[in-house]
Protein backbone atom coordinates (compact mmCIF):
# COMPACT_ATOMS: atom_id res chain seq x y z
CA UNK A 1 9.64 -6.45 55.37
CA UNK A 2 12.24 -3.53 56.37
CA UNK A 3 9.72 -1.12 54.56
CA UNK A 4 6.95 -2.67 56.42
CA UNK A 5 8.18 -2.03 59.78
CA UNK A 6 9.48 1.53 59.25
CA UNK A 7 5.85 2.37 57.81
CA UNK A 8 4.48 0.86 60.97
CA UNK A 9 6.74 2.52 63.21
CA UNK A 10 5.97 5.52 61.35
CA UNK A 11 2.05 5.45 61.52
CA UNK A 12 2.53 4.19 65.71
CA UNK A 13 4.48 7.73 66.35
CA UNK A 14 1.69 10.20 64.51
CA UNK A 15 -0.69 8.05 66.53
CA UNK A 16 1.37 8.76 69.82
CA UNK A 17 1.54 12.34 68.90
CA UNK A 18 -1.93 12.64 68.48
CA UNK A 19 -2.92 10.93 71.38
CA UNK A 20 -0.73 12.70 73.65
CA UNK A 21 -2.20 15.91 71.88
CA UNK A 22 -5.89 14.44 72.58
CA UNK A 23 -5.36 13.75 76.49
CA UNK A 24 -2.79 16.84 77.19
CA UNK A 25 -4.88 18.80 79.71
CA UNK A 26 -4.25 22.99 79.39
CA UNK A 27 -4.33 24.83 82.92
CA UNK A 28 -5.65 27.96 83.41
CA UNK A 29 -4.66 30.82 86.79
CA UNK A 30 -6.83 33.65 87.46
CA UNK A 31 -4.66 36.81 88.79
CA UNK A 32 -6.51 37.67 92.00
CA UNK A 33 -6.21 41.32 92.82
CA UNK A 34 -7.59 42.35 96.76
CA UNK A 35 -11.41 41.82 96.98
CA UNK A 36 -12.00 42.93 100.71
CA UNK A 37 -15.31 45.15 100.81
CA UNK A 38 -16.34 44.69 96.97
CA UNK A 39 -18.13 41.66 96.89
CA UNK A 40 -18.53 42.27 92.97
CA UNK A 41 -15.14 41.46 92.72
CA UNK A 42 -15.19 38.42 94.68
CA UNK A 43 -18.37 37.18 92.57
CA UNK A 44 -16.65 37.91 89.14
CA UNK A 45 -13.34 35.63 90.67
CA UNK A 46 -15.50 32.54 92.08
CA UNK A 47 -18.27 32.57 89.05
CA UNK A 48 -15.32 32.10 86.43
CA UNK A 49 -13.51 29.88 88.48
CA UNK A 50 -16.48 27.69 89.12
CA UNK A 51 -17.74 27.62 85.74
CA UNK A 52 -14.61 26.58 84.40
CA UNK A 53 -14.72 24.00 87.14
CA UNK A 54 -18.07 22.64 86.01
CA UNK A 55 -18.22 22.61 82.21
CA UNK A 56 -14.45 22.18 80.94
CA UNK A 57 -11.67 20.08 81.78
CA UNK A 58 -9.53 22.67 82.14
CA UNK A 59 -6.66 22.64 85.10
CA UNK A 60 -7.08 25.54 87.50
CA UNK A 61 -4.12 26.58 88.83
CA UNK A 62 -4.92 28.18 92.64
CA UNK A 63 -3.71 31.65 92.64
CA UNK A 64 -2.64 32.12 96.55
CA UNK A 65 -1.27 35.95 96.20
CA UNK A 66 -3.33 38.71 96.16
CA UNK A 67 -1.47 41.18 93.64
CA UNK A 68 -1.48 44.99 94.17
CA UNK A 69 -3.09 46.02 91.38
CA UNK A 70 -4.36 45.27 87.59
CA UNK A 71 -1.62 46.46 86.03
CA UNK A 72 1.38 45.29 88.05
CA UNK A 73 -0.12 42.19 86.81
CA UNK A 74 -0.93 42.91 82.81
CA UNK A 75 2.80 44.25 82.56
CA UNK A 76 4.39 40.90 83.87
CA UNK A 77 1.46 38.88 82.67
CA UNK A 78 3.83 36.69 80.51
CA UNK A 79 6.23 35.94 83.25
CA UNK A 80 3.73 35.52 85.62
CA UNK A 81 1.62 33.17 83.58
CA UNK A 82 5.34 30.82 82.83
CA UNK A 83 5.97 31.14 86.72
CA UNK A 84 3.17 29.34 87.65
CA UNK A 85 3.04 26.61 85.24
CA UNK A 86 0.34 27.87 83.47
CA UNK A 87 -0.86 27.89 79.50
CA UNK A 88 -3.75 30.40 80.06
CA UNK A 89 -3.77 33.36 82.40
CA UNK A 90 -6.38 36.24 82.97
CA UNK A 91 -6.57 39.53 85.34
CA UNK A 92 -9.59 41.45 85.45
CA UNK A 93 -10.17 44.82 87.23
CA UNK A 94 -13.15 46.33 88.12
CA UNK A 95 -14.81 49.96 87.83
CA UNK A 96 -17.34 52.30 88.16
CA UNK A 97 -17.62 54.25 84.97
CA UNK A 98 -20.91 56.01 83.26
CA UNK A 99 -23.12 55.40 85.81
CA UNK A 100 -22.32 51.20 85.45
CA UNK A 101 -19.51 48.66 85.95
CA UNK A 102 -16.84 48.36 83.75
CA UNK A 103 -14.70 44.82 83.72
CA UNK A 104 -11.17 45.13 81.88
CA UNK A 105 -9.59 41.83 81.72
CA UNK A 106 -6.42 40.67 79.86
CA UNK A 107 -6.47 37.37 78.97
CA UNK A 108 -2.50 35.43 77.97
CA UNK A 109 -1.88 32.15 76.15
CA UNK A 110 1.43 30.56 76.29
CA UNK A 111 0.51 29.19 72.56
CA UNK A 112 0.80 32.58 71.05
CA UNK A 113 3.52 34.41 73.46
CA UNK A 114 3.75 37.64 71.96
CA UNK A 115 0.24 38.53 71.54
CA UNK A 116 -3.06 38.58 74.27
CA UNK A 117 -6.35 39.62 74.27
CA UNK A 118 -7.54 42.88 76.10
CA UNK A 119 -11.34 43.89 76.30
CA UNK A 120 -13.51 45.72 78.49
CA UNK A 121 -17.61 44.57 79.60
CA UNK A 122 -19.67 47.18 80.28
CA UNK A 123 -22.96 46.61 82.17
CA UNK A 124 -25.74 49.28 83.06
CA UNK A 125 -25.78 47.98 86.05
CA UNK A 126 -24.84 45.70 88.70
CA UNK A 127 -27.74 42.90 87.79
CA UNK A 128 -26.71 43.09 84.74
CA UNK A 129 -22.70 42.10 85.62
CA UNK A 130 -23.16 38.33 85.03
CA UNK A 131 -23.55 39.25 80.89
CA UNK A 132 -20.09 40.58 81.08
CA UNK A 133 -18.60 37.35 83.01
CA UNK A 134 -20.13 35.77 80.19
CA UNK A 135 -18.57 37.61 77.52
CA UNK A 136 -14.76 36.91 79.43
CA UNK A 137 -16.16 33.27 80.07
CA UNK A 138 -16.85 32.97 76.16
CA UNK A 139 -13.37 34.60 75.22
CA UNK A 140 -11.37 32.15 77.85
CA UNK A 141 -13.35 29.18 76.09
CA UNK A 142 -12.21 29.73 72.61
CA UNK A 143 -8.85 30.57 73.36
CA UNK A 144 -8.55 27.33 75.31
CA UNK A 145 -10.55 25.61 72.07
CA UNK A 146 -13.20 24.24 74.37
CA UNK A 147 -15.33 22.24 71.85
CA UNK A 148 -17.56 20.76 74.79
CA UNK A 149 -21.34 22.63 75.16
CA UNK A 150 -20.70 25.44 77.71
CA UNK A 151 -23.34 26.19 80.23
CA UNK A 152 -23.38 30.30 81.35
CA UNK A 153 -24.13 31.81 84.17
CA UNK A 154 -28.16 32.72 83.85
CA UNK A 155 -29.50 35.87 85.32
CA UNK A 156 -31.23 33.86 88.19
CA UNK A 157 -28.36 32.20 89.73
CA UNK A 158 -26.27 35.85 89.36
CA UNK A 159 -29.47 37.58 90.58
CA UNK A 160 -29.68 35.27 93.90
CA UNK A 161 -25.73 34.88 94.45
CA UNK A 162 -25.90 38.75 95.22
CA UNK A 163 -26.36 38.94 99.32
CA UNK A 164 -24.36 35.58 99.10
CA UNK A 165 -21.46 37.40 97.89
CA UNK A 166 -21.68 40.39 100.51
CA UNK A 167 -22.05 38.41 103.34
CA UNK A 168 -19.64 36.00 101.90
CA UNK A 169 -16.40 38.90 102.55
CA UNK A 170 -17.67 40.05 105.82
CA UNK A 171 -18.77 36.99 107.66
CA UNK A 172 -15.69 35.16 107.14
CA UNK A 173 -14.79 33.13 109.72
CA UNK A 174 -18.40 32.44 110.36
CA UNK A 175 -19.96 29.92 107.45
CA UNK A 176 -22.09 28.46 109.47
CA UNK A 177 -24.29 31.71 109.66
CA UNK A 178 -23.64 32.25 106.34
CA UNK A 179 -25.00 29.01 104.80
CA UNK A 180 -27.74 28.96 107.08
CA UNK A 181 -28.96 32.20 106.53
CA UNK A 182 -28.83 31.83 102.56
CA UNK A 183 -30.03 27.81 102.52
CA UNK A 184 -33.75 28.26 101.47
CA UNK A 185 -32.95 30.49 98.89
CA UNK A 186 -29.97 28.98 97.06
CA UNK A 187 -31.45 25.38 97.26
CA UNK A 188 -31.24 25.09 93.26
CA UNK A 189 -28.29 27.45 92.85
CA UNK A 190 -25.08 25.45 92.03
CA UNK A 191 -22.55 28.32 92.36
CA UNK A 192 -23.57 28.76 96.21
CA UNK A 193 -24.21 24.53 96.46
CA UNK A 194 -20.08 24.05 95.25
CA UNK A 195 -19.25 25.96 98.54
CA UNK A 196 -21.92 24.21 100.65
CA UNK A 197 -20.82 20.85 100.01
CA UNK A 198 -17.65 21.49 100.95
CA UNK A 199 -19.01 22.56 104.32
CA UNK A 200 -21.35 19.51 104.35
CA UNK A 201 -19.06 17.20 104.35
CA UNK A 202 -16.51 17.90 106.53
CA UNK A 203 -19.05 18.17 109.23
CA UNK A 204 -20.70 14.78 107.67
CA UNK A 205 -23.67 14.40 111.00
CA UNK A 206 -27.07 13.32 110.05
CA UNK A 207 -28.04 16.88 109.59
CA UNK A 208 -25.93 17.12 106.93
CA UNK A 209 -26.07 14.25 105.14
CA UNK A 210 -30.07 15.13 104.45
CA UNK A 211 -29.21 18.45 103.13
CA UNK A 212 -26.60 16.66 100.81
CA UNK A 213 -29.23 14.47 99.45
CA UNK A 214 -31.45 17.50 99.06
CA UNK A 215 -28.76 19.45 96.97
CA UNK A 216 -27.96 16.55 94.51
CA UNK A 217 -31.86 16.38 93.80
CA UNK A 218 -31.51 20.10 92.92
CA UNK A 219 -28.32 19.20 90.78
CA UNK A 220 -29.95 17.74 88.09
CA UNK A 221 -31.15 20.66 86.76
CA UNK A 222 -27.63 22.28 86.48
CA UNK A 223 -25.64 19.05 85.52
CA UNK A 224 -25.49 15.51 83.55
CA UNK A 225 -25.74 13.46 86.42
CA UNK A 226 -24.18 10.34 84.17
CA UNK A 227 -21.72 12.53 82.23
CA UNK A 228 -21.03 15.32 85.00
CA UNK A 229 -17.61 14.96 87.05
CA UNK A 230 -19.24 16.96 89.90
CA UNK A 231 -22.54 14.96 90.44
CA UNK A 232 -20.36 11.92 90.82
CA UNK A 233 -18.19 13.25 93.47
CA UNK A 234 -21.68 14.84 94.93
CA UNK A 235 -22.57 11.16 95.31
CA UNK A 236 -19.18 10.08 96.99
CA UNK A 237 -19.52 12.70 99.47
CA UNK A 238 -23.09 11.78 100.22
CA UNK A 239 -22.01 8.07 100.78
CA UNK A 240 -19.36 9.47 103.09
CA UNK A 241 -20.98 11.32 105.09
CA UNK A 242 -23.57 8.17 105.97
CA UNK A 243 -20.63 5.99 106.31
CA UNK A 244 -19.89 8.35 109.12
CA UNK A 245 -23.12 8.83 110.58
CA UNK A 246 -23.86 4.83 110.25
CA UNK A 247 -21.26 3.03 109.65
CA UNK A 248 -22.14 0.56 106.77
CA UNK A 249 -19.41 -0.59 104.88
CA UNK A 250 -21.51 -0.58 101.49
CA UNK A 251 -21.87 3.08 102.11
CA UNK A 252 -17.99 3.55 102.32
CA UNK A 253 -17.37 1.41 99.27
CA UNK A 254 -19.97 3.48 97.15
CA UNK A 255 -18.48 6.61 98.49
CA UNK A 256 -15.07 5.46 97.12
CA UNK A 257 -16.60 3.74 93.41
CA UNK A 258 -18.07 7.27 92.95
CA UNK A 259 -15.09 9.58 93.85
CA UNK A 260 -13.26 7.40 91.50
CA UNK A 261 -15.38 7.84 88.96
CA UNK A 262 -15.48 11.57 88.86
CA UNK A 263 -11.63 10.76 89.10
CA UNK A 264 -11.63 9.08 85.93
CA UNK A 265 -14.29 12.29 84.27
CA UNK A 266 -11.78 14.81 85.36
CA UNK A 267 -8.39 14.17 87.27
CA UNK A 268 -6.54 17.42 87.75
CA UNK A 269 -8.77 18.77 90.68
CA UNK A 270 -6.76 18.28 93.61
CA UNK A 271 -10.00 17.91 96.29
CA UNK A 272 -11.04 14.69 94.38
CA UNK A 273 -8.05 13.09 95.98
CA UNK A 274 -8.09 14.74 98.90
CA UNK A 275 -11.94 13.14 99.52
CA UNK A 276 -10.91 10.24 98.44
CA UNK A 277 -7.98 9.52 100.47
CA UNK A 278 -10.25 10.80 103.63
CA UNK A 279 -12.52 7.99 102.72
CA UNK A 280 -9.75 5.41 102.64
CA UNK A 281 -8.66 6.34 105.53
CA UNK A 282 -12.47 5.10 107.08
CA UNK A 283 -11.71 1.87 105.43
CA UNK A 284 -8.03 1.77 107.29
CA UNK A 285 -6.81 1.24 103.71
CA UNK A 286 -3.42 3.68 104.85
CA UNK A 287 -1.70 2.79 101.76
CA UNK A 288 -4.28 4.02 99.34
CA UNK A 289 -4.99 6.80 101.32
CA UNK A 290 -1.15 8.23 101.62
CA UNK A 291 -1.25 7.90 97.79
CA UNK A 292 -4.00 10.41 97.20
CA UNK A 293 -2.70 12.91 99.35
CA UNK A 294 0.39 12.99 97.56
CA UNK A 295 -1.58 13.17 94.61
CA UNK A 296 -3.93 16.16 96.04
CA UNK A 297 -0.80 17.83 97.04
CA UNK A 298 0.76 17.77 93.77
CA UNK A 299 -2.07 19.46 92.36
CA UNK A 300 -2.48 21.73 95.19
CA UNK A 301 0.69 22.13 97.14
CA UNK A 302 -0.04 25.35 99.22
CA UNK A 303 -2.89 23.94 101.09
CA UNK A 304 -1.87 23.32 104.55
CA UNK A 305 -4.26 22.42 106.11
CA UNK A 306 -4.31 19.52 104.02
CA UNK A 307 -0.39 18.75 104.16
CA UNK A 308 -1.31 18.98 107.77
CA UNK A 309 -3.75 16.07 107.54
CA UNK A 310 -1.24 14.16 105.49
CA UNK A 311 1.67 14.56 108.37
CA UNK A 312 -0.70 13.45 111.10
CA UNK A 313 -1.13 9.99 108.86
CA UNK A 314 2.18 9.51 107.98
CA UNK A 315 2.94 9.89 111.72
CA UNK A 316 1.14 6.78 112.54
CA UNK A 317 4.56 5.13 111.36
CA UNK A 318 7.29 7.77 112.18
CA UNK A 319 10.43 5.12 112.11
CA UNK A 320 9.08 4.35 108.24
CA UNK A 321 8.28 7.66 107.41
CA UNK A 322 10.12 9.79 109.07
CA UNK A 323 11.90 11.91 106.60
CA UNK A 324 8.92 12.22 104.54
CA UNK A 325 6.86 13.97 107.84
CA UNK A 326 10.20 15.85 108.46
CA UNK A 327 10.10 17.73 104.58
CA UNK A 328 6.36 18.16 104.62
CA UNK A 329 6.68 19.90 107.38
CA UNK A 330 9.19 22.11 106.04
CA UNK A 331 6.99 22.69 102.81
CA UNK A 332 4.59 24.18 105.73
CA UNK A 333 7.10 26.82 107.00
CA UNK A 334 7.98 27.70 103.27
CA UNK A 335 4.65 28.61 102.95
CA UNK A 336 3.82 30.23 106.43
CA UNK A 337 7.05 30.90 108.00
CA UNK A 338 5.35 31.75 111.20
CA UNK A 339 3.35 28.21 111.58
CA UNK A 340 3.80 27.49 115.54
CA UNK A 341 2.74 23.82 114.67
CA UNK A 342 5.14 23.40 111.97
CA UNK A 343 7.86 24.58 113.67
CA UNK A 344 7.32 23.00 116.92
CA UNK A 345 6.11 19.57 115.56
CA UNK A 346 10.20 19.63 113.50
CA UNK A 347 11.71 21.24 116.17
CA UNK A 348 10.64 18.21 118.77
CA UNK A 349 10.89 15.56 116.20
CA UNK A 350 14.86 16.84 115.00
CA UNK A 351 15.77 16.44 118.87
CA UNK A 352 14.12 12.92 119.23
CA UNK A 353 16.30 11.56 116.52
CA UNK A 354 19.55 13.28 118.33
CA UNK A 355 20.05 16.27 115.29
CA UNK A 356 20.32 18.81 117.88
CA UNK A 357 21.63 21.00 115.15
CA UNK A 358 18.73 21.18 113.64
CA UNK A 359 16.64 21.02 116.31
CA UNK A 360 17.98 23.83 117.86
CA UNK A 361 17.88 26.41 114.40
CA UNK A 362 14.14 25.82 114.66
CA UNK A 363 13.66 26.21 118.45
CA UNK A 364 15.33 29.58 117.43
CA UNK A 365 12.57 30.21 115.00
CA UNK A 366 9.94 29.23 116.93
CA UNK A 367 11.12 31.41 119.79
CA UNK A 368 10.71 34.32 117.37
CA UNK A 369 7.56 33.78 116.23
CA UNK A 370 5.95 33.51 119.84
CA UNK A 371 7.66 37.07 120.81
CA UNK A 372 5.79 38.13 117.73
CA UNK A 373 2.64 36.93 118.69
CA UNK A 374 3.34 38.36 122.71
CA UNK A 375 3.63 41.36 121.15
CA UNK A 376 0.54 41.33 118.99
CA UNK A 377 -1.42 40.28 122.01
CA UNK A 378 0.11 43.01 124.23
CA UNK A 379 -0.30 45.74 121.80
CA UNK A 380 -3.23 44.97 119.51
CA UNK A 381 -5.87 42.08 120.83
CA UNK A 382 -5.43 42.60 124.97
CA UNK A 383 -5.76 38.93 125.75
CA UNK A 384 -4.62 38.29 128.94
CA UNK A 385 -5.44 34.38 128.89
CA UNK A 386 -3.48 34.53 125.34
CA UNK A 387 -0.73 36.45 127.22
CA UNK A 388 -0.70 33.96 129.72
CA UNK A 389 -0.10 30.76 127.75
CA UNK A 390 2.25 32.53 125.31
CA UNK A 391 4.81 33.20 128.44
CA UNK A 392 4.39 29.92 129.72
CA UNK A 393 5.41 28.33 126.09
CA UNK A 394 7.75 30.76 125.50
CA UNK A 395 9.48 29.98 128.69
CA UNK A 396 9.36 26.55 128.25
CA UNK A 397 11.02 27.00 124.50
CA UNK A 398 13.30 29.14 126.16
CA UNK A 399 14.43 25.98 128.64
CA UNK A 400 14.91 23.63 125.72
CA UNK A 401 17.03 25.99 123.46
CA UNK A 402 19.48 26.06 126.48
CA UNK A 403 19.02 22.24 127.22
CA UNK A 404 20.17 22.17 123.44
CA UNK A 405 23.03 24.28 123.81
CA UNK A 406 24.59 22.72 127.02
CA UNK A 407 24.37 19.56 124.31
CA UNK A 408 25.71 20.80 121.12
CA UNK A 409 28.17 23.19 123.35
């Protein structure tokens, strides 16, 4: 019986070994070097990034620096790869050479530490670049040991990404022009449809909700609309965006069935939480929706905008949550110590609860920041309304710092 139960316990380990083994996800970063004014650059970047999106289960790790160069990056690769949690890494750079485009790209896996791969794609010319993103989409699929089919990128959807991309780096604080102008011709084009979604839906009017529909008709030829993580969370965002526009619960409930069930496809992209804690939200379900945040922020912790989102909810009970809004707000200023919101929103909230200590430290900070940005305005951008309403907050800061002082002093 002793025998028994030792063979058992035995053959119950290898199984949890192997299971673990079967479900461990691997996560992948792409090195991002500075692609201002080469829209080639940006198009190798967000083709690799969404492909891997689309057709693996791969973890992408954001990469939110823009390194210096190609190879500041290939000589710390290693380091760089371990720093950011990563099992797979890969840095391309991009040249002109024999009258085409050369791609040299290093790709690292934590697996095999002292070893990488290091090629170079050559293409005749620039219609001919999505061949090469191929070739270092093929290498970063067998070094991961994808064993799923892989769809590449076909010459068409390359082809007509091509103004996309150029417009994309120069118009870009102004998507609605963008996605206008390039609508009609990208209507079947998935690559350019990831980034309109995204758009869709957080205006989510009636305009938008057609042109939704529209685009997950045109999915279907890209994607497995019962097997695909991406048309499911199409779907949710469809059913959001009418729950907004109408306001039928059966469209708010489908929205959050179908998020869920691109959850369950793939569960390490951080905006399939994020949506689906926006549509909670609708249904006032507060407790659901604080825990995907914190779950979208896990996987994505330097968005702030989203962080943002997540303090305004947790706001709606401050005496509960308090120290929670108190250290995501911090997690802002680590990331952009020069967030005015941040620092006022933890300056005023550290003098409500009577730590004038505190309170004060990041007065101080904020003070800084707006002589920064009077500066700026008075010696760069000439905005006299800006001007105006900087002096008037910075005198105000200026009268609680000493209100602060007279307190602590």
């Amino acid at each position: 019986m002793t025998k028994f139960i030792k063979n058992t316990f035995i053959i119950f380990f290898i199984l949890i070994i192997f299971t673990s083994k079967g479900f461990s996800q691997k996560s992948i970063i792409i090195f991002k070097t500075d692609y201002s004014n080469n829209y080639m650059n940006y198009a190798i970047y967000d083709l690799i990034i969404k492909n891997i999106f689309l057709y693996s289960n791969l973890k992408i790790i954001n990469s939110h620096s823009n390194y210096s160069s190609y190879n500041k990056i290939k000589s710390q690769i290693k380091k760089l790869t371990i720093n950011n949690n990563a099992n797979i890494s890969i840095a391309y750079q991009i040249q002109n050479f024999k009258n085409g485009i050369l791609i040299n790209y290093i790709i690292f896996d934590n697996e095999k530490p002292n070893e990488w791969i290091e090629k170079s794609a050559y293409s005749k010319k620039e219609e001919d670049l999505f061949i090469s993103i191929n070739k270092i989409l093929k290498d970063i699929y067998e070094i991961s040991k994808i064993k799923n089919k892989i769809t590449y990128i076909k010459e068409k959807d390359y082809i007509s990404l091509l103004g996309y991309y150029s417009q994309k780096i120069i118009l870009t604080n102004n998507e609605d022009n963008i996605y206008k102008l390039f609508y009609d011709f990208h209507k079947d084009n998935i690559y350019f449809n990831i980034d309109y979604l995204e758009y869709l839906t957080d205006k989510s009017d009636r305009i938008s909700v057609d042109i939704i529909d529209d685009l997950i008709k045109n999915m279907q030829n890209y994607i497995n609309k019962k097997k695909n993580h991406y048309y499911l969370y199409s779907l949710g965002c469809m059913h959001y965006g009418k729950y907004k526009v109408n306001v039928i619960l059966s469209d708010i409930e489908a929205s959050i069935e179908n998020y869920n069930k691109a959850l369950k496809l793939k569960n390490n992209y951080y905006k399939y939480y994020y949506r689906l804690a926006n549509a909670y939200i609708l249904k006032n379900d507060y407790d659901n929706a604080i825990k995907y945040y914190e779950e979208a922020i896990k996987l994505n912790e330097y968005d702030i905008n989203i962080i943002k989102e997540f303090v305004s909810l947790l706001k709606r009970d401050i005496n509960k949550n308090g120290n929670e809004v108190i250290s995501y707000l911090k997690k802002i200023i680590e990331i952009n110590k020069n967030d005015e919101e941040a620092l006022e929103e933890i300056s005023k909230l550290y003098e409500k609860i009577g730590d004038y200590d505190n309170a004060l430290i990041y007065y101080n900070k904020l003070f800084e920041v707006i002589n920064y940005n009077l500066y700026i305005i008075n010696n760069e951008t000439k905005d006299a309304d800006a001007y105006d309403r900087y002096i008037f907050k910075r005198n105000s800061i200026k009268l609680n710092i000493e209100s602060l002082k007279k307190k602590i002093f």
